[in-house]
N, C-alpha and C. Protein backbone atom coordinates (compact mmCIF):
# COMPACT_ATOMS: atom_id res chain seq x y z
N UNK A 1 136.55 104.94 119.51
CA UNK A 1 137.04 106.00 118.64
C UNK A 1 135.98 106.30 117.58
N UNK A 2 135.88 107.65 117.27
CA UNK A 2 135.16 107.88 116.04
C UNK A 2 135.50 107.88 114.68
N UNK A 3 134.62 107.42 114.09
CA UNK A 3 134.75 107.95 112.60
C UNK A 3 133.76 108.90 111.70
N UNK A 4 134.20 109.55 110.85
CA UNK A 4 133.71 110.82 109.99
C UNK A 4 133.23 109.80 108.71
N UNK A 5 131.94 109.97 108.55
CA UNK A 5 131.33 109.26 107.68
C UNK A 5 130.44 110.34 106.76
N UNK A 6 130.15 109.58 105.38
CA UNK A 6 129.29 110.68 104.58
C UNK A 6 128.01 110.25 104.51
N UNK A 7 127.07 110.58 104.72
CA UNK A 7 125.57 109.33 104.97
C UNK A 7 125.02 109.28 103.28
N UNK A 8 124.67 108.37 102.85
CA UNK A 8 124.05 108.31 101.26
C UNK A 8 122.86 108.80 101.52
N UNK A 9 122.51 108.03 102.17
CA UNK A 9 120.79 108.02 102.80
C UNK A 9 120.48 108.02 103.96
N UNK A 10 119.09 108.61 104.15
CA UNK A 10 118.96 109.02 105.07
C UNK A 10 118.52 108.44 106.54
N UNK A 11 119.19 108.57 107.55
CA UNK A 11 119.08 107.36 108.68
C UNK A 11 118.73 107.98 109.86
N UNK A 12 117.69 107.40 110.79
CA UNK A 12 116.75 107.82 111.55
C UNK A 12 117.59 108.16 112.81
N UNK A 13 117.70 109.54 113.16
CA UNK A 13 118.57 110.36 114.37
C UNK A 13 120.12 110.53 113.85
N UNK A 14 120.50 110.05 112.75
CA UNK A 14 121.58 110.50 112.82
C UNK A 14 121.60 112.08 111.43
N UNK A 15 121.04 111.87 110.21
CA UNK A 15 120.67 112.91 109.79
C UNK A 15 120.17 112.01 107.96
N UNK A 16 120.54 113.11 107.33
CA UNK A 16 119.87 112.73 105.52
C UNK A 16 121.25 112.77 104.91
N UNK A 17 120.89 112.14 103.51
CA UNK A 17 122.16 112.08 102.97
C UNK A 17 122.94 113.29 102.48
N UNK A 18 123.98 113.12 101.52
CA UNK A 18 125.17 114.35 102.10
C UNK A 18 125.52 114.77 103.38
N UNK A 19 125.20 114.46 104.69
CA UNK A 19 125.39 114.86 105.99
C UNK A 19 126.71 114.00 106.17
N UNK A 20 128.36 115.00 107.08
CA UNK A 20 128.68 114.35 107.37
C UNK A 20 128.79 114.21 109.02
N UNK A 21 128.77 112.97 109.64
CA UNK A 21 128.56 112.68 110.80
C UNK A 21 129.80 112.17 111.59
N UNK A 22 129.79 112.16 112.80
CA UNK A 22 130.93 111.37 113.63
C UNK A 22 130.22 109.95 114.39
N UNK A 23 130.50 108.86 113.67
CA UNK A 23 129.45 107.82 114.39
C UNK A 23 130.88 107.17 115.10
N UNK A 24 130.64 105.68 116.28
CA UNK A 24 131.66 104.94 116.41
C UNK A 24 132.22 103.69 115.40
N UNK A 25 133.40 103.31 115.53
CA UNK A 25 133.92 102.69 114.38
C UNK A 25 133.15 101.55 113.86
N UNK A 26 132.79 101.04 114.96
CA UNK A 26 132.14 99.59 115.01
C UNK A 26 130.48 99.71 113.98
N UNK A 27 130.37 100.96 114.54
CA UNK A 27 128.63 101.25 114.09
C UNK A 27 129.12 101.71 112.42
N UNK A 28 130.18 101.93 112.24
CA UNK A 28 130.44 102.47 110.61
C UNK A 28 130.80 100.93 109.93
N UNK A 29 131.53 100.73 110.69
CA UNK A 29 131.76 99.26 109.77
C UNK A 29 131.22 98.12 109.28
N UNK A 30 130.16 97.74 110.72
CA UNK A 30 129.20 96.71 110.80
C UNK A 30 128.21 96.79 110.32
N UNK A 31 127.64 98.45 110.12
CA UNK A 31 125.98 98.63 110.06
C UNK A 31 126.12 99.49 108.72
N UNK A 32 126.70 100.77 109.12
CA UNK A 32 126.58 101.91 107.70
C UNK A 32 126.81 101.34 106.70
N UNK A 33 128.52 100.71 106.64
CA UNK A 33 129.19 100.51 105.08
C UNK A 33 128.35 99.32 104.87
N UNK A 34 128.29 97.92 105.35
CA UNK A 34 127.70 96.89 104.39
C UNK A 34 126.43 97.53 103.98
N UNK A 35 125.60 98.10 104.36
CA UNK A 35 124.20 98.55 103.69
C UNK A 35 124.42 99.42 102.92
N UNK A 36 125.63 100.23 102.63
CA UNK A 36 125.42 100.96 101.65
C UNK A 36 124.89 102.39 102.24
N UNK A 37 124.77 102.49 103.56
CA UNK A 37 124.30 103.61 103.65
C UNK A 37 125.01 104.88 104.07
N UNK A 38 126.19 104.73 104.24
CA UNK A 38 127.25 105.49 104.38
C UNK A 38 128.67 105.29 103.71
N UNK A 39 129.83 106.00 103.46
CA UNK A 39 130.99 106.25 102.92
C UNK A 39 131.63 106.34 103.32
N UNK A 40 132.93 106.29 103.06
CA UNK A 40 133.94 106.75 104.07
C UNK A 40 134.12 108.43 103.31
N UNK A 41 134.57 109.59 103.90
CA UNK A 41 134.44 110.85 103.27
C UNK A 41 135.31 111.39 102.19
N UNK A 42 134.98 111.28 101.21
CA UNK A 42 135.82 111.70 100.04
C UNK A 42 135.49 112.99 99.25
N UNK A 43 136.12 114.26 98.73
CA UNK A 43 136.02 114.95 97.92
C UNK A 43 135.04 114.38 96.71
N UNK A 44 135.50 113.29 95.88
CA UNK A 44 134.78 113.26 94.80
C UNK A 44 132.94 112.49 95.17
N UNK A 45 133.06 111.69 96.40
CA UNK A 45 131.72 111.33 96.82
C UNK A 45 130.88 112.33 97.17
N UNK A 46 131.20 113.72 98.17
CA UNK A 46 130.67 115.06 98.81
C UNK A 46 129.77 115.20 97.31
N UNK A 47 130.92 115.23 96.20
CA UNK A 47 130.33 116.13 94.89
C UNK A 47 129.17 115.20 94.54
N UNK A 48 129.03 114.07 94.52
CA UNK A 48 128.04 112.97 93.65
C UNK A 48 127.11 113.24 94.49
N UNK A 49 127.24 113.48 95.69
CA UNK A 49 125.94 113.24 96.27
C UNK A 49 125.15 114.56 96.87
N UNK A 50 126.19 115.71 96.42
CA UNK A 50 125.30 117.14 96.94
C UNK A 50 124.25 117.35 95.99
N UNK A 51 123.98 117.27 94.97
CA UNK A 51 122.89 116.87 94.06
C UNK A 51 121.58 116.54 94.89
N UNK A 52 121.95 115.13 94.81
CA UNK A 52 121.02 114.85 95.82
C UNK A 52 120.29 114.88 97.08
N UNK A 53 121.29 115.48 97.69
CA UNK A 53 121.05 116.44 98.95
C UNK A 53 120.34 117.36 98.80
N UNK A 54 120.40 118.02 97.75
CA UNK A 54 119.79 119.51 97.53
C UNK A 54 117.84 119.08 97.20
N UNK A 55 117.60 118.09 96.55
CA UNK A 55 116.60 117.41 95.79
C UNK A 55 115.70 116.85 97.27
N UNK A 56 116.71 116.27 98.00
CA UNK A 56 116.28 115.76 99.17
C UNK A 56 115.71 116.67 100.20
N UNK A 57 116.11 117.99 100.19
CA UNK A 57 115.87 119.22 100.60
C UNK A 57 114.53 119.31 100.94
N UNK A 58 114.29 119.78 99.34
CA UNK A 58 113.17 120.22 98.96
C UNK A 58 112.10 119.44 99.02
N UNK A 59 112.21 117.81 99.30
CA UNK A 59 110.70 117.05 99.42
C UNK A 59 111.01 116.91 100.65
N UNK A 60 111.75 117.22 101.56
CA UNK A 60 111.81 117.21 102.82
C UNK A 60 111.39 118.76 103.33
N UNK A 61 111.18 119.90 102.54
CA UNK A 61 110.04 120.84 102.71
C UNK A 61 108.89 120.28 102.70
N UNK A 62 108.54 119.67 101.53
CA UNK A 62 107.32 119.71 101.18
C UNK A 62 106.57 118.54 102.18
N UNK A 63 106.90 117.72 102.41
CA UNK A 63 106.41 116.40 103.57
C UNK A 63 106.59 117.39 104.69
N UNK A 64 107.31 118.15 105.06
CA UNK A 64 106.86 119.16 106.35
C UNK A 64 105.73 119.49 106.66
N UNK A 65 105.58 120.40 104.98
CA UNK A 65 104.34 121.42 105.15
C UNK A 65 102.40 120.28 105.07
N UNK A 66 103.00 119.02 104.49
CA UNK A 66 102.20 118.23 104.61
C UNK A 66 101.88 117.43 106.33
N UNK A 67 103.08 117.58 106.74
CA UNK A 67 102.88 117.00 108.22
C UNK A 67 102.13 117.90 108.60
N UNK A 68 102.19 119.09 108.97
CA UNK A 68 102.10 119.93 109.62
C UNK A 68 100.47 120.64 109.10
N UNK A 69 99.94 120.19 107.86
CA UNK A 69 98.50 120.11 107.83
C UNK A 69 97.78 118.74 108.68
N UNK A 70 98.10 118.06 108.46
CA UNK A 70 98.25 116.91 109.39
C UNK A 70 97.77 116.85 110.48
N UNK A 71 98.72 117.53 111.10
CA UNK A 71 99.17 117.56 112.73
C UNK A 71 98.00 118.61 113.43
N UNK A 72 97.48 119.30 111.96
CA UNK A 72 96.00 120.23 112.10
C UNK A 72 94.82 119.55 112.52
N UNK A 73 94.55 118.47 110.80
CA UNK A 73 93.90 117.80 111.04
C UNK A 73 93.23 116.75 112.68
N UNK A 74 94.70 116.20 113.00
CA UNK A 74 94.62 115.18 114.03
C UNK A 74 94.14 115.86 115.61
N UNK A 75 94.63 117.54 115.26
CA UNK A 75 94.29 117.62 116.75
C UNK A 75 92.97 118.17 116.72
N UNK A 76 92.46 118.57 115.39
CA UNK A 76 90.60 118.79 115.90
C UNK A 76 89.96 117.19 116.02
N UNK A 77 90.18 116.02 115.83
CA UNK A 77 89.76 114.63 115.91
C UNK A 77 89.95 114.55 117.72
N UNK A 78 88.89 113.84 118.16
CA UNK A 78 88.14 113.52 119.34
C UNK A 78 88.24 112.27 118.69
N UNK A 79 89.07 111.23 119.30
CA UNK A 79 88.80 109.74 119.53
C UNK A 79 88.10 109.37 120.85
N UNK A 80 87.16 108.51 120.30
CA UNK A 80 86.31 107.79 121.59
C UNK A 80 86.65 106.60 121.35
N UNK A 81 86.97 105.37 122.19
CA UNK A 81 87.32 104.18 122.10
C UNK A 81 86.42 103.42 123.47
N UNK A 82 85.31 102.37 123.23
CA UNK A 82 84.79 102.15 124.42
C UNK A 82 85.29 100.76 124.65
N UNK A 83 85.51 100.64 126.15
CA UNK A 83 85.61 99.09 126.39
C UNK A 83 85.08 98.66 127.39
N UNK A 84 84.96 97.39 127.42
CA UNK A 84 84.32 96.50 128.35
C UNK A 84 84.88 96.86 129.75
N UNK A 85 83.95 96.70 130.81
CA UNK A 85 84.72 97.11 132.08
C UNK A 85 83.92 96.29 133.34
N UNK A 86 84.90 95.81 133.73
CA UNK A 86 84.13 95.15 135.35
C UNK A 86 83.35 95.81 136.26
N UNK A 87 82.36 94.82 137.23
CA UNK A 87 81.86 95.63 138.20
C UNK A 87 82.99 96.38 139.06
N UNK A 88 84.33 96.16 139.05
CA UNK A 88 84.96 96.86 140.10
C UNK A 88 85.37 98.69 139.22
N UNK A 89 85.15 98.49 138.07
CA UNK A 89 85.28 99.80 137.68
C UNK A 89 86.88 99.54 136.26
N UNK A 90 87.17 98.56 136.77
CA UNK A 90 88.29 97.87 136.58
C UNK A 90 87.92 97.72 134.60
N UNK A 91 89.33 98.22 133.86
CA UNK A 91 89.33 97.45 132.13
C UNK A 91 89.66 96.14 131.91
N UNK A 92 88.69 95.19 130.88
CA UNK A 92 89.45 94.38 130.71
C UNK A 92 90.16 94.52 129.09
N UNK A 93 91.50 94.04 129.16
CA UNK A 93 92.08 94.36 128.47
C UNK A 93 93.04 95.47 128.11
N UNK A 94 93.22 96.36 127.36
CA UNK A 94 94.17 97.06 127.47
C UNK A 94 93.24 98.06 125.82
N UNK A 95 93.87 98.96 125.49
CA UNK A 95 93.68 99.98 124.50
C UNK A 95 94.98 100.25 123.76
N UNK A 96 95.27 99.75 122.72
CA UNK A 96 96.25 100.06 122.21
C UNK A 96 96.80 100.67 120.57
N UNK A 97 97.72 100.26 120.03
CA UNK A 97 98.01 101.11 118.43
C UNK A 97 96.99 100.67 117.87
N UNK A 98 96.51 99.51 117.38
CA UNK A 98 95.90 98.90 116.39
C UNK A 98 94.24 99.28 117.01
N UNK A 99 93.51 99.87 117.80
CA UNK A 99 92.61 100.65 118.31
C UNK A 99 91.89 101.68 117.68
N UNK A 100 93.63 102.68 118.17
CA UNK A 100 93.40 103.69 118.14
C UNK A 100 93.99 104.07 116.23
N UNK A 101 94.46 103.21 115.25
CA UNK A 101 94.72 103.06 114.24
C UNK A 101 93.57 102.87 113.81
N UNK A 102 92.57 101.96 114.01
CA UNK A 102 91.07 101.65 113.31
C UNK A 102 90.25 103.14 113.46
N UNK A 103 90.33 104.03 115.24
CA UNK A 103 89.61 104.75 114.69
C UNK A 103 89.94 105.99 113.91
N UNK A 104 91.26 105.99 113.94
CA UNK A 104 91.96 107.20 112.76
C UNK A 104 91.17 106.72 111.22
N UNK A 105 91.46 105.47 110.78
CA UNK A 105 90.81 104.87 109.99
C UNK A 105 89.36 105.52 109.24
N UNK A 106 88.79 104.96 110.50
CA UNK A 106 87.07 105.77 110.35
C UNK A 106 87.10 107.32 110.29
N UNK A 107 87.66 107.67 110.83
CA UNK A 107 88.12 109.04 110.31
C UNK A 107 88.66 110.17 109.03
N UNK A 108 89.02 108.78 108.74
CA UNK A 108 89.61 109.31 107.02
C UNK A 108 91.14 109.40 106.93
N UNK A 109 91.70 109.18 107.89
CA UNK A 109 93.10 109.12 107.64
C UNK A 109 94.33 107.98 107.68
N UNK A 110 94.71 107.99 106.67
CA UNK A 110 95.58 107.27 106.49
C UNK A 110 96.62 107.27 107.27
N UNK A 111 97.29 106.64 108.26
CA UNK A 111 98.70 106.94 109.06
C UNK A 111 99.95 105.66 109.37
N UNK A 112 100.59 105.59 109.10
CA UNK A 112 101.10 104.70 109.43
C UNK A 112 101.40 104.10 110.74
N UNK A 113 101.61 102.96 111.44
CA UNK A 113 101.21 102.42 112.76
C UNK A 113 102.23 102.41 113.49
N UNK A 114 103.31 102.70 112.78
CA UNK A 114 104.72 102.81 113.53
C UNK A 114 104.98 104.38 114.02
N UNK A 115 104.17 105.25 113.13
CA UNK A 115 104.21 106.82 113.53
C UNK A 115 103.32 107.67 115.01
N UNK A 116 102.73 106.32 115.50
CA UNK A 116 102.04 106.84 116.90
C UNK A 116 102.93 105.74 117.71
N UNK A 117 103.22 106.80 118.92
CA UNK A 117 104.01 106.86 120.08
C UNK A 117 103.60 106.74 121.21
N UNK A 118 102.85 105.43 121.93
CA UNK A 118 102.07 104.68 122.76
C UNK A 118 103.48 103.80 123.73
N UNK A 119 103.96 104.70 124.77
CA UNK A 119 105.02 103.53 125.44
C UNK A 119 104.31 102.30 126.22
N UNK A 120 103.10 102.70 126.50
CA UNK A 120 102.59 101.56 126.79
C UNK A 120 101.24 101.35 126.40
N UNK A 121 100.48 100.36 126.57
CA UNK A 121 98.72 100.53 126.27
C UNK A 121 97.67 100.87 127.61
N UNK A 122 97.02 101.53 127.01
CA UNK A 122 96.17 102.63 128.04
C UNK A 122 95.38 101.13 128.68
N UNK A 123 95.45 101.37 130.25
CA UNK A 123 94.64 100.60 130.82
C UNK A 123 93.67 100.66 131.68
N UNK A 124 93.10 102.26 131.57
CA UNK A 124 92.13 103.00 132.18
C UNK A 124 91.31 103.70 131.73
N UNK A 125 90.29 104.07 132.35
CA UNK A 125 88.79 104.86 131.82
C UNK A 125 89.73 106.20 131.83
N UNK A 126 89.52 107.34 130.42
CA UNK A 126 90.04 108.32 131.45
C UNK A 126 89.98 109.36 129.45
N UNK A 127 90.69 110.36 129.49
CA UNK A 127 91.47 110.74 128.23
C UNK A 127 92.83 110.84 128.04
N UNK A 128 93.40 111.17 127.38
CA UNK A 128 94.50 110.70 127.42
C UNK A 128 95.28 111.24 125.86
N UNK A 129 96.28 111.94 125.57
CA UNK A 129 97.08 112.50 124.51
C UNK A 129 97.91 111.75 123.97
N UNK A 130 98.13 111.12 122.81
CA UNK A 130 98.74 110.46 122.00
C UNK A 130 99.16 110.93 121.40
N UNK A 131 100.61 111.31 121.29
CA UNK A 131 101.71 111.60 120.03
C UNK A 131 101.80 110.59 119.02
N UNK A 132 101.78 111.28 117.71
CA UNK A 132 101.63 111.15 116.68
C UNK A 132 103.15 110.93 115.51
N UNK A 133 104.10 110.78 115.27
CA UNK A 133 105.29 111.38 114.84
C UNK A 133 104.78 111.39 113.21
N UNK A 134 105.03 112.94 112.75
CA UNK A 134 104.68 112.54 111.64
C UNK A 134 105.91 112.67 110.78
N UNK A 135 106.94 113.90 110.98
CA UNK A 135 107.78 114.09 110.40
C UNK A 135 108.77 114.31 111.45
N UNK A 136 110.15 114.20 111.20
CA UNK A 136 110.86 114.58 112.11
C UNK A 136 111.31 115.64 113.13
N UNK A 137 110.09 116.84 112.55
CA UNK A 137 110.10 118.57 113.13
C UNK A 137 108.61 118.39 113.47
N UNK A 138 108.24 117.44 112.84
CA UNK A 138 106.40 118.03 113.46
C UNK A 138 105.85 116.46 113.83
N UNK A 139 104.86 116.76 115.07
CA UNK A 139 104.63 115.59 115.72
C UNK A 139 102.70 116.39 115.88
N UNK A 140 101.87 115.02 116.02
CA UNK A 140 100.38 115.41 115.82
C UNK A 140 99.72 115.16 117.39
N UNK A 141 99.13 115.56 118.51
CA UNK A 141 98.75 114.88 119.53
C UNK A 141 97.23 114.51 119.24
N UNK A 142 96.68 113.38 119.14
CA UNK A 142 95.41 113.38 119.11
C UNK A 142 94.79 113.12 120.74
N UNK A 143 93.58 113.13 120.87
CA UNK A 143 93.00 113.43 122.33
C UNK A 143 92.17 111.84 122.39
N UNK A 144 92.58 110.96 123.28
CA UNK A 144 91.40 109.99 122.71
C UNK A 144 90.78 109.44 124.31
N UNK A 145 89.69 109.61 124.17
CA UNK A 145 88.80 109.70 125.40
C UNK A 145 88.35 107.81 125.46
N UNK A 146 88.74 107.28 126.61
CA UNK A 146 88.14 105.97 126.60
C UNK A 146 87.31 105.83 127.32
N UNK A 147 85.98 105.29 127.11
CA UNK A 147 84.90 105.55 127.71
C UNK A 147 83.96 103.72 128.49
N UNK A 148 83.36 103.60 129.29
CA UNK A 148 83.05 102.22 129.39
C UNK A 148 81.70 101.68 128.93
N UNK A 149 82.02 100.43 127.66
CA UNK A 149 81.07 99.92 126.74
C UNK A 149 79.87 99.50 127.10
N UNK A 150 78.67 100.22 127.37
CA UNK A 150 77.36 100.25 127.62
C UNK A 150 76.52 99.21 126.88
């Protein structure tokens, strides 16, 4: 069964605070209410917290328009990453976040390591598009070419 919850804050896929949502009971009881991060829905809570909703808005413009220079930035960047490779043509090892995080790095950008979207680690010579998540509307692909270490 569902329940109608008011979110305080803001929680990843379900929405930002003032939002109200239909989650299941278990997930409202166990997870939302002890953290504090949801309500049960009340008239006088809606009012305390549309304030803040509205506030929340607006830096949730502004981190947009910042992703979304971003997401500029990342896709003129050409990552090259070289690795060691056998006589059979074969990688050893794998290419992965903390890689391709160093060479964002050298690059000049700051990103956080949880915001690139790698389901697995690259285990071939080749190029290859890496999503980026930067904001929840805008995502960055960088291009990163792996090449074998000469």
């Amino acid at each position: 069964m569902a329940t109608e919850v008011l979110l305080m804050d803001q929680v990843e896929g379900l929405g930002i605070e003032g939002d109200i949502v239909k989650v299941a009971d278990g997930y409202a009881r166990n997870f939302l209410f002890p953290r504090g991060i949801a309500t049960e829905v009340t008239e006088g809570k809606k009012r305390q917290i549309e304030k803040k909703r509205a506030e929340r808005l607006v830096q949730l413009e502004k981190e947009k328009g910042a992703a979304e220079e971003l997401a500029k930035k990342i896709a003129g960047i050409e990552c090259t990453i070289s690795a060691k490779v056998g006589e059979t043509g074969k990688m050893f090892g794998s290419i992965g976040i903390p890689q391709i995080l160093e060479k964002l790095t050298e690059a000049g950008l700051e990103i956080d390591r949880h915001k690139i979207v790698l389901a697995t680690p690259l285990h071939e010579l080749g190029v290859f598009d890496v999503e980026i998540k930067l904001h929840p509307e805008v995502s960055g692909t960088l291009k990163v070419w792996i090449v074998e270490d000469k």
